[in-house]
Structure formats: C-alpha cells, structure tokens
PDB file of N, CA and C in Angstrom:
ATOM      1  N   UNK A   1      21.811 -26.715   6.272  1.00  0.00           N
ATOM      2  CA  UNK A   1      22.209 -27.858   5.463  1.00  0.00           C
ATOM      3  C   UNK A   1      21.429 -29.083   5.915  1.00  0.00           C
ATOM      4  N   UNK A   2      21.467 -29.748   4.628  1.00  0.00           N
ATOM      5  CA  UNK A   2      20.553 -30.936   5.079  1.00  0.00           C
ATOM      6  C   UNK A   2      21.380 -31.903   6.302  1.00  0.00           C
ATOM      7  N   UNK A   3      20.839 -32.605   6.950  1.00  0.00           N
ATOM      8  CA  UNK A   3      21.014 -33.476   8.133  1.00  0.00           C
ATOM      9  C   UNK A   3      20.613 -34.875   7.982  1.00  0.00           C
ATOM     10  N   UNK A   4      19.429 -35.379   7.550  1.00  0.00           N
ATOM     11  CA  UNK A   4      18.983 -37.192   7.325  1.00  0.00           C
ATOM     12  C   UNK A   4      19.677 -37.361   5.790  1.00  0.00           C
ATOM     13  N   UNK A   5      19.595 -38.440   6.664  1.00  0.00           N
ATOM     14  CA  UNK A   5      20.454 -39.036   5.119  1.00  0.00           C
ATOM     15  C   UNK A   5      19.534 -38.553   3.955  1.00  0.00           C
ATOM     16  N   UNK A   6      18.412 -38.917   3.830  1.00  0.00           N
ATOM     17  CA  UNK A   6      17.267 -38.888   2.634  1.00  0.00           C
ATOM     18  C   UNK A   6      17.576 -37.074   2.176  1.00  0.00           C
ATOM     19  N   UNK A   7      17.578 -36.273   3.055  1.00  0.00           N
ATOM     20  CA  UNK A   7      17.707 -34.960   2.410  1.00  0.00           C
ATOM     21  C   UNK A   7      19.106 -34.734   2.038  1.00  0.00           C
ATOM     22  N   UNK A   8      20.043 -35.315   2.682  1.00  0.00           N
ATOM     23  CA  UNK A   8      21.408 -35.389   1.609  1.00  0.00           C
ATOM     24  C   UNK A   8      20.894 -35.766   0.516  1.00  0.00           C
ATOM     25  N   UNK A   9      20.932 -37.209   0.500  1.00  0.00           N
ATOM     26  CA  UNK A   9      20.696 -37.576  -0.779  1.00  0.00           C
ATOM     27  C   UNK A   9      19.551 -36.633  -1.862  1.00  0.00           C
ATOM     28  N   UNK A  10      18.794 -36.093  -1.423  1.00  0.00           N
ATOM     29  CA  UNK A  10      17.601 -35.284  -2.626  1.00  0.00           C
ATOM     30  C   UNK A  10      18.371 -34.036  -2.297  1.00  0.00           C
ATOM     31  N   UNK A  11      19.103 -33.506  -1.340  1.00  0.00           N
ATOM     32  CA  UNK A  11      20.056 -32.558  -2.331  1.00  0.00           C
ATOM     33  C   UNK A  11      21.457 -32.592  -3.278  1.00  0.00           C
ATOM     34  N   UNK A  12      21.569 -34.031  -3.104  1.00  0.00           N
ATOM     35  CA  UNK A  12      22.307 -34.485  -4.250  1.00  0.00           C
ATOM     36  C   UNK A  12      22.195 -34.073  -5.773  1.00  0.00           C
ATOM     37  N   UNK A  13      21.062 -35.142  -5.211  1.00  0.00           N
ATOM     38  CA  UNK A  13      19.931 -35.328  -7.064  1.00  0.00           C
ATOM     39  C   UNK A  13      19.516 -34.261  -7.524  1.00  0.00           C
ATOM     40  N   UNK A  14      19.213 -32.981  -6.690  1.00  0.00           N
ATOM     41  CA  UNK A  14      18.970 -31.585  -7.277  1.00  0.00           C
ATOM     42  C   UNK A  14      19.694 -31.197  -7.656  1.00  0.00           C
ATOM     43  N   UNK A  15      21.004 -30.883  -7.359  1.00  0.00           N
ATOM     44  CA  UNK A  15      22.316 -30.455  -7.762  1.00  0.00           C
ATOM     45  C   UNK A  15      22.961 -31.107  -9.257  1.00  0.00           C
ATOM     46  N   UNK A  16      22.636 -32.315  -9.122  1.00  0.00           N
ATOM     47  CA  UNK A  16      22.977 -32.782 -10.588  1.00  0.00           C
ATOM     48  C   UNK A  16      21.554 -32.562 -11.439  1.00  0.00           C
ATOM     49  N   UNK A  17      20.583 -32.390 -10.875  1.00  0.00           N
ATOM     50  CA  UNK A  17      19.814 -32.133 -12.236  1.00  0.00           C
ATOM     51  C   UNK A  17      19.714 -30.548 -12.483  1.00  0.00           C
ATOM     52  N   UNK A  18      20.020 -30.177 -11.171  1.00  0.00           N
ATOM     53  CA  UNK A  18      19.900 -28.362 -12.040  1.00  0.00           C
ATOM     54  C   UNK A  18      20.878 -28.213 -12.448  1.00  0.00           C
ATOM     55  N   UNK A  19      22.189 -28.538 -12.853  1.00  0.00           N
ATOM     56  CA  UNK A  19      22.950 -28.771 -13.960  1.00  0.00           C
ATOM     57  C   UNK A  19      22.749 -29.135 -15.141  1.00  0.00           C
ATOM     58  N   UNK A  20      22.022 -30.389 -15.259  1.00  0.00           N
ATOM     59  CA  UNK A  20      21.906 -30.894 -16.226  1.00  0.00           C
ATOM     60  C   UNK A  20      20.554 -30.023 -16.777  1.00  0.00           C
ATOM     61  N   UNK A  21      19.639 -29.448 -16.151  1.00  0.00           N
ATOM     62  CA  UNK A  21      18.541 -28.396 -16.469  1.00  0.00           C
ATOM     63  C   UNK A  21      19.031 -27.426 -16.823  1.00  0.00           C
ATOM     64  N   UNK A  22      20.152 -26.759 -16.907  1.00  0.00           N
ATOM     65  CA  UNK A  22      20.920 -25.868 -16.969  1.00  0.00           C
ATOM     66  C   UNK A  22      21.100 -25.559 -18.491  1.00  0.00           C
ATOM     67  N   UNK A  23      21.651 -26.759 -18.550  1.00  0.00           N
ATOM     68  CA  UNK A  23      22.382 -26.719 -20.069  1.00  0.00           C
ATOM     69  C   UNK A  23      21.559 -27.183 -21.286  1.00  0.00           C
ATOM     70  N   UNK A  24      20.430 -27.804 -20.680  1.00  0.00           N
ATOM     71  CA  UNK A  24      19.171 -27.756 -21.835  1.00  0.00           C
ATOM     72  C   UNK A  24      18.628 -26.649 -21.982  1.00  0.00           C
ATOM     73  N   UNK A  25      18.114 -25.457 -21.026  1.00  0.00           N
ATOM     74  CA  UNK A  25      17.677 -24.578 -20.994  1.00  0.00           C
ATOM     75  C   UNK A  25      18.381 -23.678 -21.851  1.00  0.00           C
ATOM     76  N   UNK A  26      19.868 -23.729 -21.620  1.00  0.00           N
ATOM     77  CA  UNK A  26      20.638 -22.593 -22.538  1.00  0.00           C
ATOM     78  C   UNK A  26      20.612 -23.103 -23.780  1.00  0.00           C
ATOM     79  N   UNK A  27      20.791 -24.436 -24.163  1.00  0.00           N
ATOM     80  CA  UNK A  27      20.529 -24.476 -25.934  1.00  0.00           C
ATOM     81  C   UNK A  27      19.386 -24.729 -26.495  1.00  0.00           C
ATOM     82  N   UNK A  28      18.148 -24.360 -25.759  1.00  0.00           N
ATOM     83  CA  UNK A  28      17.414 -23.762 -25.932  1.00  0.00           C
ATOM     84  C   UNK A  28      16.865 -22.515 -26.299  1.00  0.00           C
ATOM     85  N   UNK A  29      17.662 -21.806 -25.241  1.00  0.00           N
ATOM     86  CA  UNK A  29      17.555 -20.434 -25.506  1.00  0.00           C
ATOM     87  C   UNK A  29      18.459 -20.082 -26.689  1.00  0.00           C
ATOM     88  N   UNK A  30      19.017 -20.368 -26.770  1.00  0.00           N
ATOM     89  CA  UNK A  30      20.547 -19.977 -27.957  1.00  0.00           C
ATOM     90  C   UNK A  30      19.618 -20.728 -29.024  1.00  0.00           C
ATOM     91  N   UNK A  31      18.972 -21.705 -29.690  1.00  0.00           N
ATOM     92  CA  UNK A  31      18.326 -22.079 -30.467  1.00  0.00           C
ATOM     93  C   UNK A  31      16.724 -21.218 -31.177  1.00  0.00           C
ATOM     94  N   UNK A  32      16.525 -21.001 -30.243  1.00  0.00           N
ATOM     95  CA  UNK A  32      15.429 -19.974 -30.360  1.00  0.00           C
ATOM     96  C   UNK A  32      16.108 -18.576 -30.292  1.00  0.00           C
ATOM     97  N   UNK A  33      16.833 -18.241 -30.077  1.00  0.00           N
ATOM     98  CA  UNK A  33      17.618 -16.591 -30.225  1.00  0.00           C
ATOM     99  C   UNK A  33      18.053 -16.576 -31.663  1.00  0.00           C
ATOM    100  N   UNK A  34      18.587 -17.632 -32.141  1.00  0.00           N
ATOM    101  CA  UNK A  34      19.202 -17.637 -33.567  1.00  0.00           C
ATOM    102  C   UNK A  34      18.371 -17.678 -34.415  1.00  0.00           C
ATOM    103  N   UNK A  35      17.147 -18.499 -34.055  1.00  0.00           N
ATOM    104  CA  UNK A  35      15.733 -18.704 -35.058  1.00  0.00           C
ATOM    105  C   UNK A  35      15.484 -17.023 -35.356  1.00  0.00           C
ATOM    106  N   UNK A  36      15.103 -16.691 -34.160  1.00  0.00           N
ATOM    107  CA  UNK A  36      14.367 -15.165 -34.257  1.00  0.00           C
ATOM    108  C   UNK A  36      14.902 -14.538 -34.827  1.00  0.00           C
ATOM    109  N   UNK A  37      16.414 -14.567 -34.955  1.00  0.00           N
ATOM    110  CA  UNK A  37      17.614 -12.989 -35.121  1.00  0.00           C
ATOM    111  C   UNK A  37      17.542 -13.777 -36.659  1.00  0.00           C
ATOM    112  N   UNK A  38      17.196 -14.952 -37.241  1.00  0.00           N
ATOM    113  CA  UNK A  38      17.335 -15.079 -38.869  1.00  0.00           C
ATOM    114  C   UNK A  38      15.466 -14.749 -39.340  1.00  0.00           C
ATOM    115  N   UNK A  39      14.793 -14.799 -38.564  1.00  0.00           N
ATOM    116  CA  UNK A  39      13.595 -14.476 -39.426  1.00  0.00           C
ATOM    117  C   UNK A  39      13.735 -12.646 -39.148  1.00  0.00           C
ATOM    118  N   UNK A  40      14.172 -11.841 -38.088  1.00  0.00           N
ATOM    119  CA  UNK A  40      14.292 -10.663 -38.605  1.00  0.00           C
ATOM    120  C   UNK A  40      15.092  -9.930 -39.306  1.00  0.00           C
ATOM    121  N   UNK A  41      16.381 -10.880 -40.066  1.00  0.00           N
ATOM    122  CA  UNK A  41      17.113 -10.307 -40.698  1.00  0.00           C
ATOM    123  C   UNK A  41      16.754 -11.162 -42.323  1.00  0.00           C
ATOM    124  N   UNK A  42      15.378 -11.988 -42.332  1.00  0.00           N
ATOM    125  CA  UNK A  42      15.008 -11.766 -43.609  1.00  0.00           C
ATOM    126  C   UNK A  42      15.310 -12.994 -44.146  1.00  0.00           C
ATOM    127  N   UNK A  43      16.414 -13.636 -43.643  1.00  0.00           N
ATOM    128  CA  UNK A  43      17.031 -14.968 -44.151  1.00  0.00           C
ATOM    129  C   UNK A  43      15.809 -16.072 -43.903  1.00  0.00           C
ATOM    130  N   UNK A  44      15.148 -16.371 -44.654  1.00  0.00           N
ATOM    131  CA  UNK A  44      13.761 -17.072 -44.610  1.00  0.00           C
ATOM    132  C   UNK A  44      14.264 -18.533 -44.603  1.00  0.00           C
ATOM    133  N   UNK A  45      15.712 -18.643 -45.620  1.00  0.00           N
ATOM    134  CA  UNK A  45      15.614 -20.280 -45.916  1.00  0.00           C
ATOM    135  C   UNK A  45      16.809 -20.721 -44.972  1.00  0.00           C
ATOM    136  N   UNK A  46      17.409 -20.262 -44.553  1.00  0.00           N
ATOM    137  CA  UNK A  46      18.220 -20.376 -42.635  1.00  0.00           C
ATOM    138  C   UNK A  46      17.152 -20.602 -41.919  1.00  0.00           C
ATOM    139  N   UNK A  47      16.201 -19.368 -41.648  1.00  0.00           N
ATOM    140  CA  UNK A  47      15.486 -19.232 -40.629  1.00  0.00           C
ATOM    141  C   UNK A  47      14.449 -20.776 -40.390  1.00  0.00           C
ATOM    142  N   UNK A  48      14.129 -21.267 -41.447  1.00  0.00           N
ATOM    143  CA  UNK A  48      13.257 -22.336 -41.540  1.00  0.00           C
ATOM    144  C   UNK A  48      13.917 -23.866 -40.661  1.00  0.00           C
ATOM    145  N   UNK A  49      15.394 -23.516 -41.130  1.00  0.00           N
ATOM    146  CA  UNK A  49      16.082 -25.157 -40.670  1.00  0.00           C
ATOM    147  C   UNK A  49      16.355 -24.672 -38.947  1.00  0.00           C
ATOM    148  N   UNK A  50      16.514 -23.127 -39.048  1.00  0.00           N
ATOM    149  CA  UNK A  50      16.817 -22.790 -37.329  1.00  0.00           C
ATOM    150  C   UNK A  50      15.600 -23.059 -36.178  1.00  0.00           C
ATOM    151  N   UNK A  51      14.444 -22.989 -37.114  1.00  0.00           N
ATOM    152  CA  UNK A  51      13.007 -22.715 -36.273  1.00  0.00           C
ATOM    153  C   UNK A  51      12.989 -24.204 -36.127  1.00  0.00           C
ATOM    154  N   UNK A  52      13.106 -25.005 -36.794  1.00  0.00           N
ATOM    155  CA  UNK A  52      13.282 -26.606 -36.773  1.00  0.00           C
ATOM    156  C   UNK A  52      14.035 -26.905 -35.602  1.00  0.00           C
ATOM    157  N   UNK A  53      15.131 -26.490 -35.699  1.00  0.00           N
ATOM    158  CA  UNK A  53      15.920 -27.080 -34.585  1.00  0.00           C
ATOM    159  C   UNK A  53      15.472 -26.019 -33.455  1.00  0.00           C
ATOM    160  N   UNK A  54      14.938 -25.212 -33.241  1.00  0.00           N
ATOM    161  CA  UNK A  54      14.472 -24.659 -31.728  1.00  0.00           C
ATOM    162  C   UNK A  54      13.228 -25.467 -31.329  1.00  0.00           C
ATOM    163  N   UNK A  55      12.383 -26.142 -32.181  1.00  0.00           N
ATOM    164  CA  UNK A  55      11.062 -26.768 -32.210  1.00  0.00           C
ATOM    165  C   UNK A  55      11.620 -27.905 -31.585  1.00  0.00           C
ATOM    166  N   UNK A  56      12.496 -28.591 -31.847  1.00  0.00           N
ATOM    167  CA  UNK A  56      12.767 -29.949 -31.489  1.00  0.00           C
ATOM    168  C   UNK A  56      13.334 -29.856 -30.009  1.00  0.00           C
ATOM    169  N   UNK A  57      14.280 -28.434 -29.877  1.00  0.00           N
ATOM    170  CA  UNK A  57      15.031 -28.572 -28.788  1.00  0.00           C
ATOM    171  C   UNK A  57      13.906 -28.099 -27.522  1.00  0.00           C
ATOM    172  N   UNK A  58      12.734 -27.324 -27.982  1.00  0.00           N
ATOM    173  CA  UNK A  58      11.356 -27.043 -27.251  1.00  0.00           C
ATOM    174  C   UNK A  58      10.648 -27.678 -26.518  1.00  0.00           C
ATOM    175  N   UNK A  59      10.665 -29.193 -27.583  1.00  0.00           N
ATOM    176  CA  UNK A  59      10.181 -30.427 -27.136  1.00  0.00           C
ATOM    177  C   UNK A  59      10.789 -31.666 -26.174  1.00  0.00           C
ATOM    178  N   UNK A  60      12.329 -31.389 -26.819  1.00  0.00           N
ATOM    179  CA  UNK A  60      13.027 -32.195 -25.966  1.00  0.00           C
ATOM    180  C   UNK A  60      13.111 -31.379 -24.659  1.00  0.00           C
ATOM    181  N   UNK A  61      13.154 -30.589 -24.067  1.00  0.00           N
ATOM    182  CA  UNK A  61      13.074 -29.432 -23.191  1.00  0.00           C
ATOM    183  C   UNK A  61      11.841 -30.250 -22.080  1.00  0.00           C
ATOM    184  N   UNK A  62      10.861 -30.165 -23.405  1.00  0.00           N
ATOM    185  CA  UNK A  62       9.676 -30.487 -22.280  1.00  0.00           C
ATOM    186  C   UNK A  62       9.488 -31.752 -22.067  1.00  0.00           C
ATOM    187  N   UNK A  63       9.810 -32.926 -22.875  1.00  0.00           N
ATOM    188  CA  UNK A  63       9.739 -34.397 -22.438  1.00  0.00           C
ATOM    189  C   UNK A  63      10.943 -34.768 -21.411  1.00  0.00           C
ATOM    190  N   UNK A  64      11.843 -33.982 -21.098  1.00  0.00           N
ATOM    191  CA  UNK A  64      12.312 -34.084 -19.437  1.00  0.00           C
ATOM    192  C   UNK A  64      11.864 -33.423 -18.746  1.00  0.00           C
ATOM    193  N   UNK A  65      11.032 -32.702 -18.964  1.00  0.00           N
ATOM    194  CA  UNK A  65      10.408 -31.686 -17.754  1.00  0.00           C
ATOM    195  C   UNK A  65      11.445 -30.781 -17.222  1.00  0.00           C
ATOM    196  N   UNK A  66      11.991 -29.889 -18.206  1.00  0.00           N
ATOM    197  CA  UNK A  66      13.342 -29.050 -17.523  1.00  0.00           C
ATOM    198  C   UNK A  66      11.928 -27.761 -17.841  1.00  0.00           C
ATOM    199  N   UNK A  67      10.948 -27.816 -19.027  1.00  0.00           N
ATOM    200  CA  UNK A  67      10.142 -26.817 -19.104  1.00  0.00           C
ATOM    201  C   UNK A  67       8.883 -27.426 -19.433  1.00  0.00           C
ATOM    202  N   UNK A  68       7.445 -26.319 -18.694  1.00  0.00           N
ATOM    203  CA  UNK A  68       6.380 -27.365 -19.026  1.00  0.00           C
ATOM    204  C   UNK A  68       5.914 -27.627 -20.069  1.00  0.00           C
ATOM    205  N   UNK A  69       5.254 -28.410 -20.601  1.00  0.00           N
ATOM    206  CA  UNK A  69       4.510 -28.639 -22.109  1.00  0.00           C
ATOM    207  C   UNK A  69       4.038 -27.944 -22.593  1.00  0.00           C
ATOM    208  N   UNK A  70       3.018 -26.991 -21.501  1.00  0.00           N
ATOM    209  CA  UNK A  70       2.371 -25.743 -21.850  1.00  0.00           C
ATOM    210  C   UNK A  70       3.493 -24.760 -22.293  1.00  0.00           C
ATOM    211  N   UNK A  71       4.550 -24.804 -21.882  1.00  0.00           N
ATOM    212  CA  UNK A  71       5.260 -23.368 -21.916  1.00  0.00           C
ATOM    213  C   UNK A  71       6.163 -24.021 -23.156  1.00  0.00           C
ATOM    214  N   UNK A  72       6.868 -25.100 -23.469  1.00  0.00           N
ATOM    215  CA  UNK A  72       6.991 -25.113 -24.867  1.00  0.00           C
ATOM    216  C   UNK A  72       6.456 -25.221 -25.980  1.00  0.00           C
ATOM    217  N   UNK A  73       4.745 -25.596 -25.758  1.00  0.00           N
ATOM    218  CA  UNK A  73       3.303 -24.965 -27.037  1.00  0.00           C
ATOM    219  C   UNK A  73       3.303 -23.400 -27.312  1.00  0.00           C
ATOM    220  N   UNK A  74       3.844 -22.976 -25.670  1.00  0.00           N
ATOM    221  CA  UNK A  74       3.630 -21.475 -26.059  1.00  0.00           C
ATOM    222  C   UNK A  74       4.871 -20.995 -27.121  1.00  0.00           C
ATOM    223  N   UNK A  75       5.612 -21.538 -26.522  1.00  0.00           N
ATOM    224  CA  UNK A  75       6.851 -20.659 -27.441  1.00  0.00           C
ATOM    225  C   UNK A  75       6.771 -20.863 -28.541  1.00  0.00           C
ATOM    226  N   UNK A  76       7.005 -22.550 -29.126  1.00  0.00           N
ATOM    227  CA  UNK A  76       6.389 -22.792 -30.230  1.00  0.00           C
ATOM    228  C   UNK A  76       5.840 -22.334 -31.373  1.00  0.00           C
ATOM    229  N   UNK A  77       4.693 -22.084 -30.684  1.00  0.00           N
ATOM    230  CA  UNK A  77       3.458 -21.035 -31.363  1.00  0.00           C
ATOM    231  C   UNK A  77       4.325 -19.848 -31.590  1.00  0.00           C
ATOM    232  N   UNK A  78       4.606 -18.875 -30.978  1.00  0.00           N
ATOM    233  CA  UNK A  78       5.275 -17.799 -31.334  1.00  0.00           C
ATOM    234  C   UNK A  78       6.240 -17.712 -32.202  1.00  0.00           C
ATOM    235  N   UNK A  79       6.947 -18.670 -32.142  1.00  0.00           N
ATOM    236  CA  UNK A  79       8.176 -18.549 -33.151  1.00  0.00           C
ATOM    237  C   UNK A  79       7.381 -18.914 -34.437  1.00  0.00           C
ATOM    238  N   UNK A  80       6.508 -19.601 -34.596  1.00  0.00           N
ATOM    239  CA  UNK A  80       6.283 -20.292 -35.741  1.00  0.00           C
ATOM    240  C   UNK A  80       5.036 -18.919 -36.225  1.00  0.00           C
ATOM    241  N   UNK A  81       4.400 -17.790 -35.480  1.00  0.00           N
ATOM    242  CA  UNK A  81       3.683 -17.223 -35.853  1.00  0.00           C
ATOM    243  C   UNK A  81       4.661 -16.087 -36.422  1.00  0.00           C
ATOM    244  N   UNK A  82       6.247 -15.990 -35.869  1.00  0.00           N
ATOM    245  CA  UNK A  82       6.589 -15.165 -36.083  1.00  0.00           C
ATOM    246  C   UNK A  82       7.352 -15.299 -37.458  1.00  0.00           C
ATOM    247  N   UNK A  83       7.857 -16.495 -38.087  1.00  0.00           N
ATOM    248  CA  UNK A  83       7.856 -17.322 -39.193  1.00  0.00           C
ATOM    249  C   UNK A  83       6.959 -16.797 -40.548  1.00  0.00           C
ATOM    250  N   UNK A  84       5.527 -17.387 -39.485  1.00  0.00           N
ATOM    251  CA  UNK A  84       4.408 -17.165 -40.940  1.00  0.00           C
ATOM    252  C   UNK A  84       4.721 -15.642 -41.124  1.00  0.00           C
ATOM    253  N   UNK A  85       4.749 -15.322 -40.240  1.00  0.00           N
ATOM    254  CA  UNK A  85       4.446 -13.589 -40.623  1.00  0.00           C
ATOM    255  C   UNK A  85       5.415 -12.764 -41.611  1.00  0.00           C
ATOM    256  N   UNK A  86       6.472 -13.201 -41.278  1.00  0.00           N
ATOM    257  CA  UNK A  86       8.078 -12.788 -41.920  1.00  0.00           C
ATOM    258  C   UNK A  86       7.757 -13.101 -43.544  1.00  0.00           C
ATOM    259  N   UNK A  87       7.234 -14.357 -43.973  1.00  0.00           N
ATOM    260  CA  UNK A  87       6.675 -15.196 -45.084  1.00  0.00           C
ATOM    261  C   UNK A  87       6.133 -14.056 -45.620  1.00  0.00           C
ATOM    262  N   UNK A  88       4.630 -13.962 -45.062  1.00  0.00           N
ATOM    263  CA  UNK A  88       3.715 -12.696 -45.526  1.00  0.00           C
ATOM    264  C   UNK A  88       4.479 -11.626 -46.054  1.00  0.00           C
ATOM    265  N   UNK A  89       4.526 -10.943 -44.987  1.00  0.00           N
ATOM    266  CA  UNK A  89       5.532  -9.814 -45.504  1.00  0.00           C
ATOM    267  C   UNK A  89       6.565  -9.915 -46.828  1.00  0.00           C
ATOM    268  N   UNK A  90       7.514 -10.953 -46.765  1.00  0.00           N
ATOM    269  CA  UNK A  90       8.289 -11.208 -47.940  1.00  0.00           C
ATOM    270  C   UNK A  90       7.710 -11.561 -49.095  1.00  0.00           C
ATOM    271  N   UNK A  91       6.821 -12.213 -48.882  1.00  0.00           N
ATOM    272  CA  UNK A  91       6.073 -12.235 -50.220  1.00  0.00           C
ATOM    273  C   UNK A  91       4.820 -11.677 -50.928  1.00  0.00           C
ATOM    274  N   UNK A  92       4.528 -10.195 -49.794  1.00  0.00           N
ATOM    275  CA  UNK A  92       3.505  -9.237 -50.454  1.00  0.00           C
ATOM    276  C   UNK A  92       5.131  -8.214 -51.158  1.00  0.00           C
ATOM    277  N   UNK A  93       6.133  -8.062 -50.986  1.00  0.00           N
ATOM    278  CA  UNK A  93       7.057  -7.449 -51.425  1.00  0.00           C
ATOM    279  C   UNK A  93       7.748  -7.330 -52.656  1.00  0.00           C
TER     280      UNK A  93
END
C-alpha cells in the first residue's frame, strides 16, 4: 500500500477514475453490441440511429482518454464497414 502522501493521493484519483472509466467503457460496449446485433438481424433503419449513437459514444470514449483515438477510428471503421455492407447485400436482394 501506498505510504507518501502523493501516492495516497494518485491512488485515490485512480480509483475514482477507473470507475468512472468503467462505466463509459460499458456503454460503449452495450452501444456497439446493439448496433451490430440490429445490422445482423437486417433492421437497417434501427441499425442506422444505433450505429449513430455507438459513433458518438466511440468518440466521447476517446476525448477522455478512457480509449485511444486510434482504437475508436478503428472500431468506427468497422461498424460503419459493417453497415455499408448489410446495405449492399439488402439491396442486391
């Protein structure tokens, strides 16, 4: 356990932010789980307002730095490739 004051205190501040990292991360994940599970069950015009709100929550994610910038471009990208693609498909059908 920490001992100087200064490492109390910065294991304070960790403790409340990996909490608060916590719970961005999960409605995150739950935002992007719901996106995906409506573009593979076809629901295109759900899936569009869900991919929206995982995009935003991606970003807000990464302008606190709970995830890096790079890693919410990546996801991003994926969901939104997985989007176009669903599109394609539905409408060569």
């Amino acid at each position: 356990m920490a001992e100087h004051q200064s490492a109390i205190k910065a294991a304070k501040q960790g403790a409340r932010r990996r909490l608060r990292n916590r719970s961005v991360r999960s409605v995150v994940k739950t935002r992007v789980r719901r996106a995906e599970f409506l573009i593979v069950s076809k629901e295109l015009g759900e899936a569009d307002a869900a991919v929206d709100l995982a995009l935003r929550a991606l970003d807000r994610a990464a302008k606190k730095g709970v995830i890096h910038p790079n890693n919410a471009a990546l996801r991003k990208s994926r969901l939104m490739r997985k989007l176009n693609q669903a599109r394609v498909t539905a409408s060569a059908n």
